[in-house]
Protein backbone atom coordinates (compact mmCIF):
# COMPACT_ATOMS: atom_id res chain seq x y z
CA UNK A 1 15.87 -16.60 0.85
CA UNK A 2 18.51 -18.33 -1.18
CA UNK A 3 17.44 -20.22 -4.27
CA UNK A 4 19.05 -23.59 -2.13
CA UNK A 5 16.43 -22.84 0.61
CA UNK A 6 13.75 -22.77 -1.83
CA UNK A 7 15.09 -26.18 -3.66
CA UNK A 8 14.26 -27.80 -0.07
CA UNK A 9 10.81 -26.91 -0.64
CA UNK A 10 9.99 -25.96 2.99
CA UNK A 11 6.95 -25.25 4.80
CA UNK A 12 5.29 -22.17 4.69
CA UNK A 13 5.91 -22.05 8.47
CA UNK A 14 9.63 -22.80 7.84
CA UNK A 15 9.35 -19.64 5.05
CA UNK A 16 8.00 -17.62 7.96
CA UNK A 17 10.70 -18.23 10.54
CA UNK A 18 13.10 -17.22 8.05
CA UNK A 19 12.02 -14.21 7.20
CA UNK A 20 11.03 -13.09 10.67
CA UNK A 21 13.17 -10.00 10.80
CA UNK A 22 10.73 -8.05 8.08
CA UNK A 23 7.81 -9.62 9.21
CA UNK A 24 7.84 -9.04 13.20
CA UNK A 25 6.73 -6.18 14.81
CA UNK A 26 7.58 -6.63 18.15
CA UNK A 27 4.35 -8.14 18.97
CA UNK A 28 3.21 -12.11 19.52
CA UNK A 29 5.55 -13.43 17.12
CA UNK A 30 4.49 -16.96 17.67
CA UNK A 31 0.41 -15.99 17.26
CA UNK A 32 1.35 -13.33 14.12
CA UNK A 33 3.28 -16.64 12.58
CA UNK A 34 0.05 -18.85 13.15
CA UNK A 35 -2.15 -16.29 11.76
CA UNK A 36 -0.06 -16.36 8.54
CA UNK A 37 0.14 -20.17 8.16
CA UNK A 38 -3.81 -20.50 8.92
CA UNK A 39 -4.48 -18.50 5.93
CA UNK A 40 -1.99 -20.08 3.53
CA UNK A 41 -3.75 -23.70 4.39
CA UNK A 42 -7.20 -22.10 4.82
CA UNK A 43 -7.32 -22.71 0.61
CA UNK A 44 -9.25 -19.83 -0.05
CA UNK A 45 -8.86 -17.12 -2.41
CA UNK A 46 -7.66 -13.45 -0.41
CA UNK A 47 -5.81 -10.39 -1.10
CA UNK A 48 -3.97 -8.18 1.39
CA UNK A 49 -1.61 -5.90 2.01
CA UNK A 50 1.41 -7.08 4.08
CA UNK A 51 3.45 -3.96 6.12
CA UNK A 52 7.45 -5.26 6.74
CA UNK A 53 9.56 -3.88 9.22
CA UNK A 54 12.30 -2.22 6.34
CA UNK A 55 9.05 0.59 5.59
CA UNK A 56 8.05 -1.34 2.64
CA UNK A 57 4.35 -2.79 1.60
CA UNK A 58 3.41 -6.16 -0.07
CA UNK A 59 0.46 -6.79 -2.06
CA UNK A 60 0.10 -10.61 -1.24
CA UNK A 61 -2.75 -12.92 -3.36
CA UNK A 62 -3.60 -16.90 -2.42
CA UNK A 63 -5.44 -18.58 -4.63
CA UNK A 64 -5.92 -22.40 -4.35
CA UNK A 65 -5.16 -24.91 -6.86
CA UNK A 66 -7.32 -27.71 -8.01
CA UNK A 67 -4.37 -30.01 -6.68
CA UNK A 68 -4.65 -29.09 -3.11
CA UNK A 69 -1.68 -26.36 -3.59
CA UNK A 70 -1.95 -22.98 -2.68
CA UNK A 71 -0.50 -20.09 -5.36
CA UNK A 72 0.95 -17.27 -3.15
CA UNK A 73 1.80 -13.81 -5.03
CA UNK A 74 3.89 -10.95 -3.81
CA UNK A 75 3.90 -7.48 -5.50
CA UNK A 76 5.78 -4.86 -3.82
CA UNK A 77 3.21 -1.63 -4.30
CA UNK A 78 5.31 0.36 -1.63
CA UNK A 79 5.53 4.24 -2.54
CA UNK A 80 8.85 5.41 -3.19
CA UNK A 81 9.96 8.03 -1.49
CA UNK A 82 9.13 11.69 -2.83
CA UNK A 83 6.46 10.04 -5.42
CA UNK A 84 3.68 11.62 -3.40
CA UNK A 85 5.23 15.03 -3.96
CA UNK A 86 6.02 14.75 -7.57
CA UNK A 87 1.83 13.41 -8.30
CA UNK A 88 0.97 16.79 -6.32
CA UNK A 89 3.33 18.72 -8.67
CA UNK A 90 2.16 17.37 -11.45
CA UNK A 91 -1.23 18.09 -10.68
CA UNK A 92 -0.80 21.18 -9.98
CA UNK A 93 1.26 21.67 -13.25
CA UNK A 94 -1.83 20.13 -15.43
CA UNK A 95 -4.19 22.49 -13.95
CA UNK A 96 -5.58 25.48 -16.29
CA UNK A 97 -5.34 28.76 -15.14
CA UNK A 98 -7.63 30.01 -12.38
CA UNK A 99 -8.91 26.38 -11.82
């Protein structure tokens, strides 16, 4: 999203729609999209992981604010590509002899 789409301050729902193409999976689109929403409004505090299409993973938070708002918090925790290799090398590497 463009900074101008975020000075409109839309609707989560309206946030949704526009990022559709990393979010749907080829299932229901229009119950996935509802599932989202209901937990943004639901005002409670959660943490999950959020898969997109492009391979990558979100870490996303809600917490509700005493003003009725809802703080929403997106950390990509994806695993780049050859990291899993380079942890067993290093492992391997850090081990004594005969270990």
């Amino acid at each position: 999203m463009s900074p101008g789409d975020v000075a409109e301050e839309p609707h989560i729902a309206e946030i949704i729609e526009r990022t559709r193409a990393l979010l749907d999976d080829g299932g229901d689109w229009a119950a996935m999209k509802q599932g989202i929403v209901a937990k943004v409004t639901a005002h409670v505090l959660t943490s999950s992981p959020l898969y997109r299409s492009d391979g990558s993973m979100l870490q996303v938070a809600s917490v509700p604010l005493p003003d009725g708002n809802v703080l929403l918090t997106y950390l990509d925790v994806t695993t780049p590509p050859g990291s899993n290799e380079r942890c067993a090398s290093a492992t391997t590497r850090s081990r004594p002899p005969g270990a």
